[in-house]
N, C-alpha and C. Protein backbone atom coordinates (compact mmCIF):
# COMPACT_ATOMS: atom_id res chain seq x y z
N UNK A 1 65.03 -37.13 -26.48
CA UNK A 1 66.16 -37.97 -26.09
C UNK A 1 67.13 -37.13 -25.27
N UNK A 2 67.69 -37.79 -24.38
CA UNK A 2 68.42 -37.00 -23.57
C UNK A 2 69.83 -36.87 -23.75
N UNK A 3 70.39 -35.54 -23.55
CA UNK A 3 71.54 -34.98 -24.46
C UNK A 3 72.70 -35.49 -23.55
N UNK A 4 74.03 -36.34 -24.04
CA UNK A 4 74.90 -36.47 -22.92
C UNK A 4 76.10 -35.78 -23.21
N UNK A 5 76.93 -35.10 -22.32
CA UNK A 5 78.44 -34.74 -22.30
C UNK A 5 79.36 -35.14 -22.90
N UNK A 6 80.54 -34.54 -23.50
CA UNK A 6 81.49 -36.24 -23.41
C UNK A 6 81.88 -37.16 -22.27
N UNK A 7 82.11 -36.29 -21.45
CA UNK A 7 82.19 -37.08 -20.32
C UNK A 7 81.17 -38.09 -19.86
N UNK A 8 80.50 -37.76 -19.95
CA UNK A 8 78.85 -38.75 -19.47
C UNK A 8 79.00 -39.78 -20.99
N UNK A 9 79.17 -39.60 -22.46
CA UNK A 9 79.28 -40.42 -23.01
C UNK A 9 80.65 -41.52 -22.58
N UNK A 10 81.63 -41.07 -22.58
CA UNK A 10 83.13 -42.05 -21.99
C UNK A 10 82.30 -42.67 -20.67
N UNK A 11 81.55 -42.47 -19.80
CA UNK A 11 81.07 -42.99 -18.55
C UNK A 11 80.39 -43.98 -19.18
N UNK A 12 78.94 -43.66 -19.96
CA UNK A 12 78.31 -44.44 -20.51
C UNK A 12 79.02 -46.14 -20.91
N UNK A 13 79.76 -45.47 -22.00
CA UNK A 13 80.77 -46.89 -22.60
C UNK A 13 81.60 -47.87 -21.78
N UNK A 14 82.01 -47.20 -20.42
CA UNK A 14 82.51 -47.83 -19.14
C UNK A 14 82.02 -48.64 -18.47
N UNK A 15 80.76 -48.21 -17.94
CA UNK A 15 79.56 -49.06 -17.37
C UNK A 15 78.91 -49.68 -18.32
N UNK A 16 78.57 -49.69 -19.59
CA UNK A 16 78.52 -50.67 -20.44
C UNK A 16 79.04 -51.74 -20.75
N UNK A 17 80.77 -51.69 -20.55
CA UNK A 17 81.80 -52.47 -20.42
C UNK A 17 81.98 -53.34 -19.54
N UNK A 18 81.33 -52.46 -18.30
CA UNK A 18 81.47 -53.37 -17.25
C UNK A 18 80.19 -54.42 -16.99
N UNK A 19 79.24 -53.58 -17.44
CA UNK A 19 77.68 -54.89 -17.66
C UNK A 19 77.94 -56.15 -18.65
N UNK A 20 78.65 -56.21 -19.27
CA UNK A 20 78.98 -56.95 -20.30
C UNK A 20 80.07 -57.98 -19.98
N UNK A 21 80.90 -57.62 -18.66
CA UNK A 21 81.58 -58.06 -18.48
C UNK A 21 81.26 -59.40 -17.34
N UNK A 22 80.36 -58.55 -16.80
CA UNK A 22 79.51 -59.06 -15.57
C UNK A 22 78.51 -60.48 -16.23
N UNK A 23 77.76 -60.25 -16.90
CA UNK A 23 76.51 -60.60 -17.78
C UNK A 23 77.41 -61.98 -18.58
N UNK A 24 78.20 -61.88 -18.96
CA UNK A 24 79.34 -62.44 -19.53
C UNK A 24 79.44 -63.55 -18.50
N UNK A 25 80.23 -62.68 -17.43
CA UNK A 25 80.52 -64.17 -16.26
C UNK A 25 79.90 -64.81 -15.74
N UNK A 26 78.38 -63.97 -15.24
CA UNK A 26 77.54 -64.81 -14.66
C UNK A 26 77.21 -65.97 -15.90
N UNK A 27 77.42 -66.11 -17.13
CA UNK A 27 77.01 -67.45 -17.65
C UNK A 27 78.65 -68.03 -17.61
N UNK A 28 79.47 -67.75 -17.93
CA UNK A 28 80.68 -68.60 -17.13
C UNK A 28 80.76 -69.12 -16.29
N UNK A 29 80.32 -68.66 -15.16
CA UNK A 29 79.97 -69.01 -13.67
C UNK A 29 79.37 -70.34 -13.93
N UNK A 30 78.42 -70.28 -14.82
CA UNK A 30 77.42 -71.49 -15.04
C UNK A 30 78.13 -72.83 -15.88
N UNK A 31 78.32 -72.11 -16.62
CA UNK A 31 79.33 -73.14 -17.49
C UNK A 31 80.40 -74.14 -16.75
N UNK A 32 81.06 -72.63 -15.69
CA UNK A 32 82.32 -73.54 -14.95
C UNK A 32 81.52 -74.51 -13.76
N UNK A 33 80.36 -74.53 -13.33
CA UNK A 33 80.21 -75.42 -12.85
C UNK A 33 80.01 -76.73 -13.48
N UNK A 34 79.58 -76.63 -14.64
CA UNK A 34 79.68 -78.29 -15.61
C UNK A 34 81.04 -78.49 -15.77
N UNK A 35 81.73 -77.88 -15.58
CA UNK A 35 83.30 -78.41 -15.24
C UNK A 35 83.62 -79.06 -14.11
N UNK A 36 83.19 -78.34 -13.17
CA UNK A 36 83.67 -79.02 -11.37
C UNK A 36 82.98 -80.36 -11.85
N UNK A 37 81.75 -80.32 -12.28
CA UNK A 37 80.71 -81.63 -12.31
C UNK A 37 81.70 -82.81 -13.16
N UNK A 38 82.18 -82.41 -14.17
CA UNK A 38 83.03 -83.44 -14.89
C UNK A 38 84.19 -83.72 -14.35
N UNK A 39 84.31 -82.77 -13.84
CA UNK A 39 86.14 -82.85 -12.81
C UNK A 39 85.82 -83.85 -11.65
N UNK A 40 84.72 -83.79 -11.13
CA UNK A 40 84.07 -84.77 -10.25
C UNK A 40 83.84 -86.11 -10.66
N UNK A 41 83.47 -85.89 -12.08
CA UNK A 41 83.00 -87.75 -12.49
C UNK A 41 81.51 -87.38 -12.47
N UNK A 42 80.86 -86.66 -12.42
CA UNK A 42 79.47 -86.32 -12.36
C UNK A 42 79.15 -85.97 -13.88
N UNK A 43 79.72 -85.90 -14.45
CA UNK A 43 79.47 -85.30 -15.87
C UNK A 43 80.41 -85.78 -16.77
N UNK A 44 79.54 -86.82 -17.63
CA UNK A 44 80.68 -87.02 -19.16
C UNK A 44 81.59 -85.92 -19.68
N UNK A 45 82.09 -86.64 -20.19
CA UNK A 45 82.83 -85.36 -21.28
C UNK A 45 82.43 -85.32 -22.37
N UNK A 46 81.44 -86.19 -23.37
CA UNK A 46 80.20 -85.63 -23.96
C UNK A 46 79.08 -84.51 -23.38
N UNK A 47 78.99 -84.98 -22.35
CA UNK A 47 78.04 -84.26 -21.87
C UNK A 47 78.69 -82.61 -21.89
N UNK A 48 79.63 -82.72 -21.08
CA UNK A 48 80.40 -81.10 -20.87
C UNK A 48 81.23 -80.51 -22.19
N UNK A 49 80.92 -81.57 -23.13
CA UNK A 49 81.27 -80.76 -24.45
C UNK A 49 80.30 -80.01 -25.41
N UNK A 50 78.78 -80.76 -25.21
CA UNK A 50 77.56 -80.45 -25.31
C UNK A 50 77.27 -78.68 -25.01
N UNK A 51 77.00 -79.20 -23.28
CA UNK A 51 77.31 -77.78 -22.51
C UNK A 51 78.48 -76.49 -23.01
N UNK A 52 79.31 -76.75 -22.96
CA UNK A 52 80.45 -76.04 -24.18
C UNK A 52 79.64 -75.20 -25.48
N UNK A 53 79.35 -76.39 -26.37
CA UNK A 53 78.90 -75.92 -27.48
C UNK A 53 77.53 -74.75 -27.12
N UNK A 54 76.56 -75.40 -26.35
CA UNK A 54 75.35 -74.53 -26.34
C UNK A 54 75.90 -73.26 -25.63
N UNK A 55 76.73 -73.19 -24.52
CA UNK A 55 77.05 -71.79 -24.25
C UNK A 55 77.56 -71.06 -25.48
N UNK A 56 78.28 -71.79 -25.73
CA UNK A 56 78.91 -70.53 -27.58
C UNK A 56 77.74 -70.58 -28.39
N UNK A 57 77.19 -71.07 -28.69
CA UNK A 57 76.30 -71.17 -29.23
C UNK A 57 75.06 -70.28 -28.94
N UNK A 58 74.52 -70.03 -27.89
CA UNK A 58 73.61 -69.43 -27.41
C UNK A 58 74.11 -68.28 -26.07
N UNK A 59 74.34 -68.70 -25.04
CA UNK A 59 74.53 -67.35 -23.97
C UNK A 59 75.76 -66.63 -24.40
N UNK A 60 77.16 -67.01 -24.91
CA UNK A 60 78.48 -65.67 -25.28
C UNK A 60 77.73 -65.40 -26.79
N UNK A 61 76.73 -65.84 -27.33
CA UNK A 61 76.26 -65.22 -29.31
C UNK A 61 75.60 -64.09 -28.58
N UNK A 62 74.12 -64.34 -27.82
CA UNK A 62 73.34 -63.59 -27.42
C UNK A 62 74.05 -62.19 -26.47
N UNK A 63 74.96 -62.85 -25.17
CA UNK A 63 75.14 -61.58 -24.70
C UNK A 63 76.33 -60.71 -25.80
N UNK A 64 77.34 -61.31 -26.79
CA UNK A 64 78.00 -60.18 -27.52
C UNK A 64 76.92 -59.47 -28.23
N UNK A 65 76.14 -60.08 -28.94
CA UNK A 65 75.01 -59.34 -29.86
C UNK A 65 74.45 -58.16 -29.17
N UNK A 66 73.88 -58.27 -27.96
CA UNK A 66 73.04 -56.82 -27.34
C UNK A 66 74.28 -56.50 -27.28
N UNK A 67 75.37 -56.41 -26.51
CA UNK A 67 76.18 -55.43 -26.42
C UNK A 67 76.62 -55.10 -27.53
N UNK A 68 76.53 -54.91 -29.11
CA UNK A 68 77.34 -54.64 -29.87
C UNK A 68 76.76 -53.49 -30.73
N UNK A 69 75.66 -52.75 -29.77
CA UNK A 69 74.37 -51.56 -29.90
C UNK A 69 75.60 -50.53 -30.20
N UNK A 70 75.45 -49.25 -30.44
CA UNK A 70 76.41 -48.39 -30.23
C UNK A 70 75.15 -47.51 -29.10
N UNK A 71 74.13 -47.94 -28.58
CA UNK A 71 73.44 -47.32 -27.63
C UNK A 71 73.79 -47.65 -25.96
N UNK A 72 74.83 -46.81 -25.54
CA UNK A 72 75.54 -47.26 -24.42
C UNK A 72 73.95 -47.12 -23.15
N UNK A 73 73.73 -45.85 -23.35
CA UNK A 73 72.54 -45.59 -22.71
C UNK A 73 71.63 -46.56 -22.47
N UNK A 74 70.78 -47.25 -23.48
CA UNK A 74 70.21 -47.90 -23.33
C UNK A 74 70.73 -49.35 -22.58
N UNK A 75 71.93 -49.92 -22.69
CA UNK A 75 72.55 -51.02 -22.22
C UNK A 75 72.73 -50.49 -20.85
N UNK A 76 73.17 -49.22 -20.59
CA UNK A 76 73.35 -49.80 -19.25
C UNK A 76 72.24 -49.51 -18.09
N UNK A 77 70.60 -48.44 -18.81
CA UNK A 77 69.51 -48.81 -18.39
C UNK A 77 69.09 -50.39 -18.37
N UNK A 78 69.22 -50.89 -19.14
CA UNK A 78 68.42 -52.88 -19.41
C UNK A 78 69.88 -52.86 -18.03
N UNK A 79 70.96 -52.86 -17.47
CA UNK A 79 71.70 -53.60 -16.77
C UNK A 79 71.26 -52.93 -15.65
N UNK A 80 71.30 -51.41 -15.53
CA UNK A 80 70.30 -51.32 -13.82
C UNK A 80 69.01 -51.83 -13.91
N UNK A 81 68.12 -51.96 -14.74
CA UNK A 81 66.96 -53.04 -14.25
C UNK A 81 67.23 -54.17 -13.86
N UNK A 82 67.93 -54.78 -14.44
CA UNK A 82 68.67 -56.25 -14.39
C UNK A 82 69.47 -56.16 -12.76
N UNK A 83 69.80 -55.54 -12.43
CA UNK A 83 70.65 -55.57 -11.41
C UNK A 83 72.28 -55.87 -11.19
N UNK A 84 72.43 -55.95 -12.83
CA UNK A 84 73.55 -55.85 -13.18
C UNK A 84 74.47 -55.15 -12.96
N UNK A 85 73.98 -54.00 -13.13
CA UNK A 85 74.42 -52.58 -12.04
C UNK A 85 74.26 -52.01 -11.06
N UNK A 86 74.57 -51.64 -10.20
CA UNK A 86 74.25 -51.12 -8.96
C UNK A 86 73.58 -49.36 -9.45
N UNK A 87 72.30 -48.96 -8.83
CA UNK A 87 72.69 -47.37 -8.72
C UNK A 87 73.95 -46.45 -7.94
N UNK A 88 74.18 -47.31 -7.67
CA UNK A 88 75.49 -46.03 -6.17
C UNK A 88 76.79 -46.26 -7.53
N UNK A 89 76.90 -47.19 -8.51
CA UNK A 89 77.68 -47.57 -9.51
C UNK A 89 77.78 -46.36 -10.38
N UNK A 90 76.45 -45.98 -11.08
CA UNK A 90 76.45 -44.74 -11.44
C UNK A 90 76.10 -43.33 -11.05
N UNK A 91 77.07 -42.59 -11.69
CA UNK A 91 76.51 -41.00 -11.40
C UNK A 91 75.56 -40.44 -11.49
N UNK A 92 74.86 -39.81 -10.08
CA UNK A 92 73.80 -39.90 -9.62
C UNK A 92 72.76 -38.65 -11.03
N UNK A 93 73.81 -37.90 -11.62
CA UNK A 93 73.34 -36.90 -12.60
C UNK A 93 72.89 -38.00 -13.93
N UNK A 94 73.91 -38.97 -14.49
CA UNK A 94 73.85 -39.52 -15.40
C UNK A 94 72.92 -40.66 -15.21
N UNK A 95 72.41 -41.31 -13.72
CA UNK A 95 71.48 -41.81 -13.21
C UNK A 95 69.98 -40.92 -13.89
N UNK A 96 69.71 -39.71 -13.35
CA UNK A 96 68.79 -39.17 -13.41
C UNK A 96 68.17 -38.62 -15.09
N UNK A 97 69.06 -39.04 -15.94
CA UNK A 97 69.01 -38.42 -17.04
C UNK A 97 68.49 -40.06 -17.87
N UNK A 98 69.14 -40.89 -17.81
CA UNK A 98 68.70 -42.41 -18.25
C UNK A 98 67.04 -42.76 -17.40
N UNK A 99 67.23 -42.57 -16.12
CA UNK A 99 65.44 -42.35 -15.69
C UNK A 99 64.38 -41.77 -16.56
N UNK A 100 64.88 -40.88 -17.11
CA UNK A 100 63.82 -40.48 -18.11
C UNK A 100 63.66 -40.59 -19.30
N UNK A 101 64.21 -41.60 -19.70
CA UNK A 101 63.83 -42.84 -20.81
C UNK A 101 63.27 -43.88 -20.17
N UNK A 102 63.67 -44.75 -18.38
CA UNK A 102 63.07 -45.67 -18.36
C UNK A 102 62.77 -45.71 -17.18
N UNK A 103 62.01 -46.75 -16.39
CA UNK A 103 61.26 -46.77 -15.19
C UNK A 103 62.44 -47.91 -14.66
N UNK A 104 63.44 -47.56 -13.32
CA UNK A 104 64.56 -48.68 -12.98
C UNK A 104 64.32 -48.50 -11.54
């Protein structure tokens, strides 16, 4: 396992923070469009209360749960595969050290 700094750990938890934050909105993003749709008349307000529930229910349960790892490393490898992260995002040292746990 690969040994990190403190510094590279405080980095870790940052870009973790920020995948989470990201990962987070992109299902907001989703959500707030069943809003425009009801704000439109396109969508009950059963319906967009539905939608409501299953996001709490399922995409903000699921994404707090992975993030609530104390394995920063690993989260923010799964978010550069994902594309969640950019590489130029992270440090190109702390880049090279998470590579060799995973193939990104």
């Amino acid at each position: 396992m690969a040994e990190y700094s403190k510094k590279e750990r405080v980095e870790l938890r940052r870009l973790a923070s920020q995948a989470y934050e990201r990962e987070l909105g992109s299902h907001l993003a989703e959500l707030d469009k069943s809003f425009s749709e009801w704000r439109n008349g396109t969508l009950s307000s059963s319906d967009l209360s539905q939608k409501i529930h299953e996001f709490h229910q399922h995409a903000a349960r699921d994404v707090w749960s992975m993030y609530q790892t104390p394995h920063e490393a690993m989260l923010v490898t799964r978010a550069l595969e994902l594309g969640i992260l950019r590489d130029a995002e992270v440090p190109a040292t702390l880049r090279e050290k998470l590579k060799a746990k995973a193939v990104f």
